[in-house]
Structures are given as structure tokens and as C-alpha cells.
PDB file of N, CA and C in Angstrom:
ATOM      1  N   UNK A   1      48.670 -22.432  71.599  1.00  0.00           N
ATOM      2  CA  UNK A   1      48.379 -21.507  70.514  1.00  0.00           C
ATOM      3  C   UNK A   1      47.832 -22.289  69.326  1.00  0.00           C
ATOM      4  N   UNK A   2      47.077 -21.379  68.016  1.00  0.00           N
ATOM      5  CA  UNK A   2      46.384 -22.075  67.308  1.00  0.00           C
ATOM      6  C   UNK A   2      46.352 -21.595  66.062  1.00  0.00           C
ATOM      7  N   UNK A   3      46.468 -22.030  64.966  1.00  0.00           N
ATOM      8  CA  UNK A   3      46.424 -20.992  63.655  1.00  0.00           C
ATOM      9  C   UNK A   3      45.090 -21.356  63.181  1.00  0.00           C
ATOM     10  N   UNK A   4      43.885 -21.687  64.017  1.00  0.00           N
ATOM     11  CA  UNK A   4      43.179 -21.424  63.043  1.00  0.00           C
ATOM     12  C   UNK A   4      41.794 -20.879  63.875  1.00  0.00           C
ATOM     13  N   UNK A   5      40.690 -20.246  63.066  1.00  0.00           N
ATOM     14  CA  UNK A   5      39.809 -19.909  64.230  1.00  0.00           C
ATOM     15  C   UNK A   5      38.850 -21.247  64.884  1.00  0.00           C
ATOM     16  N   UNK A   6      37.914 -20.917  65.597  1.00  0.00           N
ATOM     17  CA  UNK A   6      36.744 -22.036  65.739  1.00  0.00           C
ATOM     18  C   UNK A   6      35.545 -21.766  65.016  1.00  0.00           C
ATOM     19  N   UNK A   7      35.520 -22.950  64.783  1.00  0.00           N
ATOM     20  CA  UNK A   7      33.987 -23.390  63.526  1.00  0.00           C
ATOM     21  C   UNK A   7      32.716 -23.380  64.786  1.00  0.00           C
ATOM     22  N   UNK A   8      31.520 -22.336  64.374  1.00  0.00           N
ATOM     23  CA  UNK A   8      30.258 -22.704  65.411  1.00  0.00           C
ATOM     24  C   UNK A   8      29.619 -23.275  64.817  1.00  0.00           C
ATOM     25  N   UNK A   9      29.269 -23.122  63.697  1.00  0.00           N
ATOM     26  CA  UNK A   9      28.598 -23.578  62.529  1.00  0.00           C
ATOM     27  C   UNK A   9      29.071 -23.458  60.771  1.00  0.00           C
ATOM     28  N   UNK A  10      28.273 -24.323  59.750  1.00  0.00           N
ATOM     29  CA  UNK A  10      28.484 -24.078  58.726  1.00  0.00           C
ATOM     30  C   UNK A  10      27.169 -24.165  58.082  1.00  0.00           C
ATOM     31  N   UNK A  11      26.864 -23.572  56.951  1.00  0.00           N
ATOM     32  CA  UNK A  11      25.863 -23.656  56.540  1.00  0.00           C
ATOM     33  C   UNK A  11      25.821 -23.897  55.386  1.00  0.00           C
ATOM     34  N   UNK A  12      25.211 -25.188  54.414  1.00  0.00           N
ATOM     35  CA  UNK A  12      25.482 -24.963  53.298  1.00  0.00           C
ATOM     36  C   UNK A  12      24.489 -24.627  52.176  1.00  0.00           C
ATOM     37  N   UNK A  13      25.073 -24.129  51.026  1.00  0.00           N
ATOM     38  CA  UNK A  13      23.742 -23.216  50.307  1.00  0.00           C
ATOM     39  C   UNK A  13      24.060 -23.577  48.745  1.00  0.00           C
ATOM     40  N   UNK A  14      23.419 -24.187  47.757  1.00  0.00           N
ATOM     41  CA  UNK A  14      23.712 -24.151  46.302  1.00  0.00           C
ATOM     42  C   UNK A  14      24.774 -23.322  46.382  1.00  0.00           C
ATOM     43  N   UNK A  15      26.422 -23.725  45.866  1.00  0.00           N
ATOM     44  CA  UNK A  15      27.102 -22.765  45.413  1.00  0.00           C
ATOM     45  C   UNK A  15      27.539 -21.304  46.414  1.00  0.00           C
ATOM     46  N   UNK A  16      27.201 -21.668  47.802  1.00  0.00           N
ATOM     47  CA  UNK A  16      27.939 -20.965  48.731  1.00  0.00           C
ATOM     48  C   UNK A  16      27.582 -22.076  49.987  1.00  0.00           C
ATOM     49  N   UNK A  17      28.481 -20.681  51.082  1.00  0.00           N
ATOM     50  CA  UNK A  17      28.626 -21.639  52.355  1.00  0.00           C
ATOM     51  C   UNK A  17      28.626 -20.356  53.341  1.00  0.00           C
ATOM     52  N   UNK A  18      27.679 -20.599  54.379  1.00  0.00           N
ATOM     53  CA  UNK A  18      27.999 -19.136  55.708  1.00  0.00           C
ATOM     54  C   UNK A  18      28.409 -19.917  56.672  1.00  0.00           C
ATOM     55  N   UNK A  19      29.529 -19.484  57.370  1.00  0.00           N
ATOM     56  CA  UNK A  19      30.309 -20.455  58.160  1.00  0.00           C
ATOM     57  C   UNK A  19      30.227 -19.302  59.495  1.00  0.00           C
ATOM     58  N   UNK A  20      30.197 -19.544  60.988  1.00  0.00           N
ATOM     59  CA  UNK A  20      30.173 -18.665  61.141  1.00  0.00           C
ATOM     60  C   UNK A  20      31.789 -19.210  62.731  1.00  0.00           C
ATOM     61  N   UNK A  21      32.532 -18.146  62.734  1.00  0.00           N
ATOM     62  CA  UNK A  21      33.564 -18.061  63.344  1.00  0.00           C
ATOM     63  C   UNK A  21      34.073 -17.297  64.573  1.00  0.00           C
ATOM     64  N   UNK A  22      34.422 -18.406  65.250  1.00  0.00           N
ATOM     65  CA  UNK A  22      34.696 -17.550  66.719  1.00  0.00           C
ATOM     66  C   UNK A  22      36.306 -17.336  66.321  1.00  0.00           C
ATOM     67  N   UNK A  23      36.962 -16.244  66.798  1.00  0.00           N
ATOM     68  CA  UNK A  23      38.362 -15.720  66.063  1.00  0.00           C
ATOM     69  C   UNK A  23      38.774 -16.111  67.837  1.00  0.00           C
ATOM     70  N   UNK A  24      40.127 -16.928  68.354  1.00  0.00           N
ATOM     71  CA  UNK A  24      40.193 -17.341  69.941  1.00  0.00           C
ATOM     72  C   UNK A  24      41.580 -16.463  70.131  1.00  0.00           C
ATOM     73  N   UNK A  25      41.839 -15.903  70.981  1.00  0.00           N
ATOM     74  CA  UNK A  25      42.696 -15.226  71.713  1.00  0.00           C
ATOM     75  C   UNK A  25      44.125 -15.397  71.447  1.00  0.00           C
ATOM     76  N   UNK A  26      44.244 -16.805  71.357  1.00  0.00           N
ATOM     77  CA  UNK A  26      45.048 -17.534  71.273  1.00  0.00           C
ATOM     78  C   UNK A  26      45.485 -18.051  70.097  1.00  0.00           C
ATOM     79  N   UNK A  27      45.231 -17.451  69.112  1.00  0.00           N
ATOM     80  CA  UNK A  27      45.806 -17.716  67.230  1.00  0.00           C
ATOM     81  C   UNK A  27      47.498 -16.662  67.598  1.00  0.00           C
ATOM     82  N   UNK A  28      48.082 -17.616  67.170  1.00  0.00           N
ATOM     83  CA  UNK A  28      49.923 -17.469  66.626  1.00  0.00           C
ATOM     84  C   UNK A  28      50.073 -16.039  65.997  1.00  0.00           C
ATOM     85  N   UNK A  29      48.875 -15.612  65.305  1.00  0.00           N
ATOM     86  CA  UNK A  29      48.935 -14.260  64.467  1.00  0.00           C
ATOM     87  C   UNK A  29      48.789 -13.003  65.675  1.00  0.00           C
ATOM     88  N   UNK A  30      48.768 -12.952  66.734  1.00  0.00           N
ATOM     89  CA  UNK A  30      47.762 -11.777  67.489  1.00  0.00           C
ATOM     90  C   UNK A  30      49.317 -11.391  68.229  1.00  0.00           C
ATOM     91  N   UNK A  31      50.197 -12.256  68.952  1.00  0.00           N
ATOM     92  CA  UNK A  31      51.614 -11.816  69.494  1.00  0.00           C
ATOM     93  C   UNK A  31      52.115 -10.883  68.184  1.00  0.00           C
ATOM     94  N   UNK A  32      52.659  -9.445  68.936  1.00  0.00           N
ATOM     95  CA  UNK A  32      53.422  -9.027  67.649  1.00  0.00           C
ATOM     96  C   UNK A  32      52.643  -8.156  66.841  1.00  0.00           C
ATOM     97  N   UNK A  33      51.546  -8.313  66.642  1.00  0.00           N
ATOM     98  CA  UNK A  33      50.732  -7.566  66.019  1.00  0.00           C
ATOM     99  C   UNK A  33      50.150  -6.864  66.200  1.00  0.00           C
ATOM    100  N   UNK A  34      50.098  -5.285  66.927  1.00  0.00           N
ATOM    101  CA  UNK A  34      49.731  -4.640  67.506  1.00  0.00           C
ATOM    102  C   UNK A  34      49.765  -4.760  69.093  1.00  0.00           C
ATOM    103  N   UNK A  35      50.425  -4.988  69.497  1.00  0.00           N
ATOM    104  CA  UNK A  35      50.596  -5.977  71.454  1.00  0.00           C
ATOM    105  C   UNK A  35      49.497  -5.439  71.980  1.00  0.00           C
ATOM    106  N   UNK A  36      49.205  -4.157  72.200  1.00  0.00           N
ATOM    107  CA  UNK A  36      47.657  -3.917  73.018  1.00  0.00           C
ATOM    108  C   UNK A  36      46.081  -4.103  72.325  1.00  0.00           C
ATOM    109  N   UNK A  37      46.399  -4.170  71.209  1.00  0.00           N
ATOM    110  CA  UNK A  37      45.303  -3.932  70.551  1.00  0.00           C
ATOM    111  C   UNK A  37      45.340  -5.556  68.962  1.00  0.00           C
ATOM    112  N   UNK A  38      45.080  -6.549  69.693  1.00  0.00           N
ATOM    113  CA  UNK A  38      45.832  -7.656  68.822  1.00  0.00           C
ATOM    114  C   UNK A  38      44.790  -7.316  67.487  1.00  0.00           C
ATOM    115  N   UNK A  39      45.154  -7.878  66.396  1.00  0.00           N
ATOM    116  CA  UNK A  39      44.333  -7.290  64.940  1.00  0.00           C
ATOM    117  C   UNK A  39      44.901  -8.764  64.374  1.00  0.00           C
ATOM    118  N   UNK A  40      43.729  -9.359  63.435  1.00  0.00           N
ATOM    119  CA  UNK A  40      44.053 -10.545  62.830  1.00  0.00           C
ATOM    120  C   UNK A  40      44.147  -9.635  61.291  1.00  0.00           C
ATOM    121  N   UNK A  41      45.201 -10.480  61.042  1.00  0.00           N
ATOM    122  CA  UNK A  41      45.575  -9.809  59.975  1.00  0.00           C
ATOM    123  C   UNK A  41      45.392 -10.126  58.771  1.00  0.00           C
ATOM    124  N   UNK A  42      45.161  -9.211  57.423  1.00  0.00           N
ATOM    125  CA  UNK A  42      44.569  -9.030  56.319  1.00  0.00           C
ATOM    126  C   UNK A  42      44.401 -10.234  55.579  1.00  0.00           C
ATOM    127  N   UNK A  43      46.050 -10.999  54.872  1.00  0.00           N
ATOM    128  CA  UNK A  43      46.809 -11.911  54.742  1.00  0.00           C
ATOM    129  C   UNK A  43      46.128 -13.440  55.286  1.00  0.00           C
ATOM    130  N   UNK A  44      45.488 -13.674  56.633  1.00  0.00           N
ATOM    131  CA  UNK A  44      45.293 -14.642  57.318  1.00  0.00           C
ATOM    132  C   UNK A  44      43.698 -15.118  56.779  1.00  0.00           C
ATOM    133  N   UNK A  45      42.828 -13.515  57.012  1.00  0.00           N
ATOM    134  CA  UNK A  45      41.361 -14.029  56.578  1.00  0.00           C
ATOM    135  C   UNK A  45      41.526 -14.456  55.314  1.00  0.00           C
ATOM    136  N   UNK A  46      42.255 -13.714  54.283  1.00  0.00           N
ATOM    137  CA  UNK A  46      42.167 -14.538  52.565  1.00  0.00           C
ATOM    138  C   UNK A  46      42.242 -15.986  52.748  1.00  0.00           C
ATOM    139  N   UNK A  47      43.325 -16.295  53.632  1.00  0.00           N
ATOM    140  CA  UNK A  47      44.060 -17.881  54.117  1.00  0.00           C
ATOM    141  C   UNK A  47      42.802 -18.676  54.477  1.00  0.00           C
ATOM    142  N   UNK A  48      42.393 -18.079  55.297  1.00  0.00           N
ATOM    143  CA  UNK A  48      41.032 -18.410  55.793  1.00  0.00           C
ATOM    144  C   UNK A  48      40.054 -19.011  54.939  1.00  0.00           C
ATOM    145  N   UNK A  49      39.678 -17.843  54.278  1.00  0.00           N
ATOM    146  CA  UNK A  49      38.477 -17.655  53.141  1.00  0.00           C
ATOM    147  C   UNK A  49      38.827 -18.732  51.767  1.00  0.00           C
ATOM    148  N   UNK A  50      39.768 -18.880  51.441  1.00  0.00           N
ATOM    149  CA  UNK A  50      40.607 -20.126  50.175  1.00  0.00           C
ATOM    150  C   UNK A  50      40.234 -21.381  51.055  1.00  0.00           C
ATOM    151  N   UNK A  51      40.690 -21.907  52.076  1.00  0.00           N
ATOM    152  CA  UNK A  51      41.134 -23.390  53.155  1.00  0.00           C
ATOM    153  C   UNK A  51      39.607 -23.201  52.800  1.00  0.00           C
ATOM    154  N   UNK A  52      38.561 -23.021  53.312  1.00  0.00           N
ATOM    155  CA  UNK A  52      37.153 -23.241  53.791  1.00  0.00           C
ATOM    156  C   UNK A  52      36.384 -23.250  52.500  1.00  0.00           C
ATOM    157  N   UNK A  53      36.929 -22.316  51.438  1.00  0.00           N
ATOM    158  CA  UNK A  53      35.875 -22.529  50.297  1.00  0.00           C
ATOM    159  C   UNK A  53      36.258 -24.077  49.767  1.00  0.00           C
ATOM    160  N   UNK A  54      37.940 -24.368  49.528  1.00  0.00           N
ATOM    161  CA  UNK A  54      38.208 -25.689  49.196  1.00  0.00           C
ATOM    162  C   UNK A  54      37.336 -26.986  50.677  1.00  0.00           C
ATOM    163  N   UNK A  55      37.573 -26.599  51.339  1.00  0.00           N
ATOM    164  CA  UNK A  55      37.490 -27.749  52.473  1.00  0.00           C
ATOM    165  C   UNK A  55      35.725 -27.941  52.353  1.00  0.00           C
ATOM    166  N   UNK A  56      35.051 -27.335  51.595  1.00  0.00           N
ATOM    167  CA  UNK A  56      33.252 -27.216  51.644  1.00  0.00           C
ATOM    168  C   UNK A  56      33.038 -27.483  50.235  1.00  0.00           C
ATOM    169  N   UNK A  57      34.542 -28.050  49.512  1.00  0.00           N
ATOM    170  CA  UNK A  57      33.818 -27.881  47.976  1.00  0.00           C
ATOM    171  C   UNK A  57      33.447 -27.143  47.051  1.00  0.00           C
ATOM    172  N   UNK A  58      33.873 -25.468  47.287  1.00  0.00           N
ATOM    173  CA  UNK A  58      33.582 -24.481  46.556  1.00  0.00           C
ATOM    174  C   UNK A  58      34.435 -24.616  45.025  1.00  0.00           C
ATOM    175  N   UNK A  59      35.323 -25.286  45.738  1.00  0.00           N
ATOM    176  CA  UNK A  59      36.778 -25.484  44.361  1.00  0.00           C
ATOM    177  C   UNK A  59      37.275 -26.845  44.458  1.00  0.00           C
ATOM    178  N   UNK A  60      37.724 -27.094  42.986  1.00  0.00           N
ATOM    179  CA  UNK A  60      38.415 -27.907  42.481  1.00  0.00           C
ATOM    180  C   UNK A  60      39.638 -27.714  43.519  1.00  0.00           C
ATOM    181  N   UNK A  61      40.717 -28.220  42.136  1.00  0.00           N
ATOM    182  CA  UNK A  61      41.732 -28.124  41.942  1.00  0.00           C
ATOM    183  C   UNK A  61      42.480 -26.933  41.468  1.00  0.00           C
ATOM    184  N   UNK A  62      41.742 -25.991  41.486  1.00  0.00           N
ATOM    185  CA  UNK A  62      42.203 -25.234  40.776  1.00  0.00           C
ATOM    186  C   UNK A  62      43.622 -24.283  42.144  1.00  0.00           C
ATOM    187  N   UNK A  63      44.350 -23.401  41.320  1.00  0.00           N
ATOM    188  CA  UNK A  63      45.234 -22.648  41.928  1.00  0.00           C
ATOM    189  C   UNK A  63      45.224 -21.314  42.292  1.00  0.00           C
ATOM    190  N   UNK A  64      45.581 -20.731  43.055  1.00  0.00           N
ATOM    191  CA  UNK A  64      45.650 -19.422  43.475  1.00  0.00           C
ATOM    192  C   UNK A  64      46.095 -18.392  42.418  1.00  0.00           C
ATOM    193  N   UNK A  65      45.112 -17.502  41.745  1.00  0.00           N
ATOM    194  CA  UNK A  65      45.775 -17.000  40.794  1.00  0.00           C
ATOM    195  C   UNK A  65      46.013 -14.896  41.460  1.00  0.00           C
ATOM    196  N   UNK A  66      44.744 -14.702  41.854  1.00  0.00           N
ATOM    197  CA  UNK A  66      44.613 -13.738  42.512  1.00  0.00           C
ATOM    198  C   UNK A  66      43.983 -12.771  43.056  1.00  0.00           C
ATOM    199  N   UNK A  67      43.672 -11.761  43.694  1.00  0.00           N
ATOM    200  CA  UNK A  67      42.309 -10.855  44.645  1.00  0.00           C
ATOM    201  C   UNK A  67      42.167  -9.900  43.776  1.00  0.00           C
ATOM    202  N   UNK A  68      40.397  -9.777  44.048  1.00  0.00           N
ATOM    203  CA  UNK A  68      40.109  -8.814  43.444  1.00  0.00           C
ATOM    204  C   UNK A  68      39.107  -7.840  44.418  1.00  0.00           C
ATOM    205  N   UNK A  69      39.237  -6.831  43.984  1.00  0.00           N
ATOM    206  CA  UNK A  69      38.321  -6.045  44.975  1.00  0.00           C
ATOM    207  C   UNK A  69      38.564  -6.217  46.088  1.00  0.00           C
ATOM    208  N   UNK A  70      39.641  -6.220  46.344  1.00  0.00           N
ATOM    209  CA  UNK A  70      39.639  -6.242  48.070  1.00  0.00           C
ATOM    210  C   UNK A  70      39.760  -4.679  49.305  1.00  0.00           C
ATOM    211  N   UNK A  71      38.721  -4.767  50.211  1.00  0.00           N
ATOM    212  CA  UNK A  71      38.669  -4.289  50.818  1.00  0.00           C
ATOM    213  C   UNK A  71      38.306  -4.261  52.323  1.00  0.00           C
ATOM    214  N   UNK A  72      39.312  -3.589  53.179  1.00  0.00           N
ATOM    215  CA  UNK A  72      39.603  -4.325  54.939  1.00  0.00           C
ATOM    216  C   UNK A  72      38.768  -3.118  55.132  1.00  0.00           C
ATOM    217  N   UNK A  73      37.787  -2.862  55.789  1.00  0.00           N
ATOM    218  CA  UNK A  73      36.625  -1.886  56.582  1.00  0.00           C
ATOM    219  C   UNK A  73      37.402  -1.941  58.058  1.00  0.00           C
ATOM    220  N   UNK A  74      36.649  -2.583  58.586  1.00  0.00           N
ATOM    221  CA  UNK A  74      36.901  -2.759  60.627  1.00  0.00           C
ATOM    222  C   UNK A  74      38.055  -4.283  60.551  1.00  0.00           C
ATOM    223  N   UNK A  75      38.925  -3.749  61.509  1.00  0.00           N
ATOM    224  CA  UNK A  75      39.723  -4.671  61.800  1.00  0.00           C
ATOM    225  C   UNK A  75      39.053  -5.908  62.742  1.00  0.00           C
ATOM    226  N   UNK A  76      39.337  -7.173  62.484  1.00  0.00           N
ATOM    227  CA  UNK A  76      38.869  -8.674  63.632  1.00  0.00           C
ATOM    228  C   UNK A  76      39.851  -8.405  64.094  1.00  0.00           C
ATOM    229  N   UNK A  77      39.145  -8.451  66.169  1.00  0.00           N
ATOM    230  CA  UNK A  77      40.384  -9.003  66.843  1.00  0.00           C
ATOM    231  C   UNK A  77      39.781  -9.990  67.438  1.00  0.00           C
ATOM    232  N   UNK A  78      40.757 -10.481  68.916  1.00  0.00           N
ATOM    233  CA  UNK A  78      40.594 -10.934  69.491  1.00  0.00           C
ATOM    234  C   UNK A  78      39.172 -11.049  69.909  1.00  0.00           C
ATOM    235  N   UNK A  79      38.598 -12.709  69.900  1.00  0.00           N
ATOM    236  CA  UNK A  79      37.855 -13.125  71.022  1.00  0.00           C
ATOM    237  C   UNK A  79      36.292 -12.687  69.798  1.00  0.00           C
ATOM    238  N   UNK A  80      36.612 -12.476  68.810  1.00  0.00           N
ATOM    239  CA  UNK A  80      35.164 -11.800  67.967  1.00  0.00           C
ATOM    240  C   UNK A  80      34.362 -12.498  67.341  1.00  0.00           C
ATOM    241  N   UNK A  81      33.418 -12.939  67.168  1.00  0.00           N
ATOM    242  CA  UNK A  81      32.465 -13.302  66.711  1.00  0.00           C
ATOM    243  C   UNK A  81      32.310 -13.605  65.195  1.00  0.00           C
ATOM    244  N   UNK A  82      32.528 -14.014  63.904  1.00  0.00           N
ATOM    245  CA  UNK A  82      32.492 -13.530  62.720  1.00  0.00           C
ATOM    246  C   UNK A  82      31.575 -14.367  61.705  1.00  0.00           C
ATOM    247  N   UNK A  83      30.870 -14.120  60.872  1.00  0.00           N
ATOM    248  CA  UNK A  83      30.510 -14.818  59.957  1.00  0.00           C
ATOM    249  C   UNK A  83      31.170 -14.577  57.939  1.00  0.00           C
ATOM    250  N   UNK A  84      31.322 -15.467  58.347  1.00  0.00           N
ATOM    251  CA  UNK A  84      32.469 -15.831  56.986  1.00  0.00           C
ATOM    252  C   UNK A  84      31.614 -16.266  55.825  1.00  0.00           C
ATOM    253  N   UNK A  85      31.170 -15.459  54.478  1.00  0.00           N
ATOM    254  CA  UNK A  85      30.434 -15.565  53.404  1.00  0.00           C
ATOM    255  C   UNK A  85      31.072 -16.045  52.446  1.00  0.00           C
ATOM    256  N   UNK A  86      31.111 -17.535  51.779  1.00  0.00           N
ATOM    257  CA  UNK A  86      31.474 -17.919  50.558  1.00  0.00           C
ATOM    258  C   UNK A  86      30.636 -17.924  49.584  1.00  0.00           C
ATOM    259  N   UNK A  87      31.210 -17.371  48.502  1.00  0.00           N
ATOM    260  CA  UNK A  87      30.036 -17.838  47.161  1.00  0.00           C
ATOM    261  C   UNK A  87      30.978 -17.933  45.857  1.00  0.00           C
ATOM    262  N   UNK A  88      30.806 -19.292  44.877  1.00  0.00           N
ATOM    263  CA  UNK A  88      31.210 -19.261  44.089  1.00  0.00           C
ATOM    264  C   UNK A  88      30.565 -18.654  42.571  1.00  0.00           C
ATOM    265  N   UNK A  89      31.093 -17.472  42.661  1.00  0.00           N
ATOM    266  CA  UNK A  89      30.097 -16.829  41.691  1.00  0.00           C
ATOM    267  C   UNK A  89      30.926 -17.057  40.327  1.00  0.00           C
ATOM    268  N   UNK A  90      31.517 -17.890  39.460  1.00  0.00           N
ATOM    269  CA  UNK A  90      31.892 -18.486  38.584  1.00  0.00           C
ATOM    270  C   UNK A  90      32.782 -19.836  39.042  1.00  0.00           C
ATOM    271  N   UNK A  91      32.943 -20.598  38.279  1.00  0.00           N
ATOM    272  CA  UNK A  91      34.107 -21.676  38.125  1.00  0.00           C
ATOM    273  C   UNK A  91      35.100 -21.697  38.671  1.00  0.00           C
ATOM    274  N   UNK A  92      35.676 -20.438  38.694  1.00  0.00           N
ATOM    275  CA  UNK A  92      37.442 -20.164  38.999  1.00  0.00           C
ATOM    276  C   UNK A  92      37.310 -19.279  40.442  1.00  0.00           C
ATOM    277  N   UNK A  93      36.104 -18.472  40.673  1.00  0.00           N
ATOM    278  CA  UNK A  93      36.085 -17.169  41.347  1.00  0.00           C
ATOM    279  C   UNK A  93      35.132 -17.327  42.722  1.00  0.00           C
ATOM    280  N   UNK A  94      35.729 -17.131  43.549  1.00  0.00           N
ATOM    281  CA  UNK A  94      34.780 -17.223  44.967  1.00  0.00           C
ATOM    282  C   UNK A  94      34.951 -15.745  45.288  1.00  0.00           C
ATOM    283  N   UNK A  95      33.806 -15.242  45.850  1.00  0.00           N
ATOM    284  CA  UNK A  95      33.693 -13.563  46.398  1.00  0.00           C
ATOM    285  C   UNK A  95      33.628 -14.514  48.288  1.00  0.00           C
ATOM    286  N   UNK A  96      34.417 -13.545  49.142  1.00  0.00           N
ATOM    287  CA  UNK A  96      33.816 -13.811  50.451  1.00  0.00           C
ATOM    288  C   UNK A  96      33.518 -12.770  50.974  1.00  0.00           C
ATOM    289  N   UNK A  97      33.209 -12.425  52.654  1.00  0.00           N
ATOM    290  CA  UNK A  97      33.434 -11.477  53.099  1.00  0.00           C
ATOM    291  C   UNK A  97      32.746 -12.139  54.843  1.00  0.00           C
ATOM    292  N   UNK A  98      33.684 -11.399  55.744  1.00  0.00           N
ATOM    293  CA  UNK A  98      33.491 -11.447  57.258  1.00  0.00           C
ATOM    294  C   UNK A  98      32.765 -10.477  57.792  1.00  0.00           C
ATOM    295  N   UNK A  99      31.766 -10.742  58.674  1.00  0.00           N
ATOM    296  CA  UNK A  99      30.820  -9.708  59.110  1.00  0.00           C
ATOM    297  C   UNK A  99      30.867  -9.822  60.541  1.00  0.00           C
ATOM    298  N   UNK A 100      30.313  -9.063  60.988  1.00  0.00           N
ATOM    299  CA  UNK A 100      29.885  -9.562  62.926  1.00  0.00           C
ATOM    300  C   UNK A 100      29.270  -8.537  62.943  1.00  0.00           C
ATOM    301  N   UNK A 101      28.816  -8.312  64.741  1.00  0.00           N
ATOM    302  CA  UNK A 101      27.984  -7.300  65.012  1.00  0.00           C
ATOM    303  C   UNK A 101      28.587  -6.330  64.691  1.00  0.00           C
ATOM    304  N   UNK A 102      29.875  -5.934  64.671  1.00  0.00           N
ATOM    305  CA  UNK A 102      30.421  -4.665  64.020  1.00  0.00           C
ATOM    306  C   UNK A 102      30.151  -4.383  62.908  1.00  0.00           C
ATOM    307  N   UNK A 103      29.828  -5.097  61.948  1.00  0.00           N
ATOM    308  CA  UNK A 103      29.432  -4.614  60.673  1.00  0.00           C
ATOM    309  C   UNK A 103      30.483  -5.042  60.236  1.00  0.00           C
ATOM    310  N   UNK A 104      30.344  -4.695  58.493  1.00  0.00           N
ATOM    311  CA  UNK A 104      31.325  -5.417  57.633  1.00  0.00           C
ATOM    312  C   UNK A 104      32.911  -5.243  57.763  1.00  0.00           C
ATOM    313  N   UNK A 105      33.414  -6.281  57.666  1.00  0.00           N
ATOM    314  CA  UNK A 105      35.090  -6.178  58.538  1.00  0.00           C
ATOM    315  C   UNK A 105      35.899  -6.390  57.240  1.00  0.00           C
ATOM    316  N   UNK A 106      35.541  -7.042  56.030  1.00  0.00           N
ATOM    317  CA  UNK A 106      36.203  -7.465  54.601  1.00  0.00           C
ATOM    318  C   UNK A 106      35.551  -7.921  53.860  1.00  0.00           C
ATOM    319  N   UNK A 107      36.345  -7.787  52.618  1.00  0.00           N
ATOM    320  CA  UNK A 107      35.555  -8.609  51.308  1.00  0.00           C
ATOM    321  C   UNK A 107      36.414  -8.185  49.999  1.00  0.00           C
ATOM    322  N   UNK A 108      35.578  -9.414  49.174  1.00  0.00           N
ATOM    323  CA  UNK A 108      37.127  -9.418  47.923  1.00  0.00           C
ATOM    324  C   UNK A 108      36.346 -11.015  47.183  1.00  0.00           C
ATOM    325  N   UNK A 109      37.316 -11.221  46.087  1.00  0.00           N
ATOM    326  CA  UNK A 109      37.332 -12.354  44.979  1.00  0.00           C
ATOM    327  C   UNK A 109      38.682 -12.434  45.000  1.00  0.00           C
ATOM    328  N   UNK A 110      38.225 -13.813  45.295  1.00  0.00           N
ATOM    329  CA  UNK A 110      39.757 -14.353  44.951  1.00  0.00           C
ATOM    330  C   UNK A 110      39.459 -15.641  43.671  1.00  0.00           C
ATOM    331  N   UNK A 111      40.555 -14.754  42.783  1.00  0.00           N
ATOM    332  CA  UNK A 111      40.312 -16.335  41.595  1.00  0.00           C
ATOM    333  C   UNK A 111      41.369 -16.892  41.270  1.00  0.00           C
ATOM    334  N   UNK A 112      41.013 -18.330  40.918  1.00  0.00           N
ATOM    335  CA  UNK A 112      42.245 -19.119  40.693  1.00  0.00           C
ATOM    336  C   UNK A 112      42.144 -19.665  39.217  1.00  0.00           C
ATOM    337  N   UNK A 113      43.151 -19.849  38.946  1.00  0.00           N
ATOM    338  CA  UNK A 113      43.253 -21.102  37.294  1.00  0.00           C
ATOM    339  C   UNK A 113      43.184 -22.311  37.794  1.00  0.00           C
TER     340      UNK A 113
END
């Protein structure tokens, strides 16, 4: 098992990053969580979306302060395809959002101090 998804690519862009993500069967989050119908959950992509903007340089040091605009459209499950949108559209504030062929699955700002 695995807590995290797989990286196919990353892309980097002035002040953002399109990363794009295979979500594997086998993430720790999917037991438990709906058993027939596994759903990665809300909580995990933010987790997601923070680790990758820091790990690409989007952010300092700065801290988790809190979401804005957030909104879950289509649930990611298992085995899906995703592309993961960072942009630091101020200092403190990254907007992301996950897409795939399903169309838009989330999106939100998360800002920190």
C-alpha cells in the first residue's frame, strides 16, 4: 500500500506547476472508504496539492493558514488519471485544482502565513 499517488509528469511554468497524476489502487485512503466504490478523499487532494506546491517551490516557509473557495465537483477514484494545477497567485496563496477526462473533480486556495 501507498499514501501517495504516481508522478507521470511535471511541468514547470513561471509561478505554477501542471503535474499530472496517476491516483494507484493501492493508496491506504481507498479501504474503508466507500468499499465498492473506493473515493479519494477531499482532505488527501488538499494534502496533495500543499506537499507538491512546497516540493516544486511554489512556497517558502510559510504555514498552513487556510482554504478558500473550495469546491469537490466529481469524486477521484481508483486507478484515474489526474492533472493537478498549481499556481501561486500571491506570496502566501496557491489556487489548485484536479482535472481528468471527467472533467473538473476540485479546486480551492489554500493560504498560508
Amino acid at each position: 500500500m501507498t499514501n501517495k499517488p504516481d508522478i507521470i509528469s511535471i511541468e514547470r511554468q513561471k509561478n505554477a506547476v501542471v503535474i499530472q497524476l496517476h491516483i494507484p489502487a493501492e493508496l491506504v485512503y481507498f479501504p474503508g472508504h466507500f468499499p465498492d466504490y473506493p473515493v479519494l478523499p477531499g482532505v488527501v487532494q488538499l494534502q496533495w496539492a500543499e506537499e507538491l506546491a512546497r516540493q516544486e517551490g511554489l512556497l517558502g516557509k510559510l504555514t498552513f493558514c487556510r482554504v478558500e473557495r473550495l469546491k469537490f465537483m466529481r469524486v477521484i477514484s481508483a486507478d484515474y488519471n489526474v492533472q493537478l494545477n498549481l499556481e501561486c497567485i500571491k506570496p502566501d496563496t496557491i489556487s489548485f485544482s484536479y482535472n481528468s477526462e471527467h472533467g473538473l473533480h476540485s479546486s480551492g486556495r489554500i493560504v498560508f502565513t
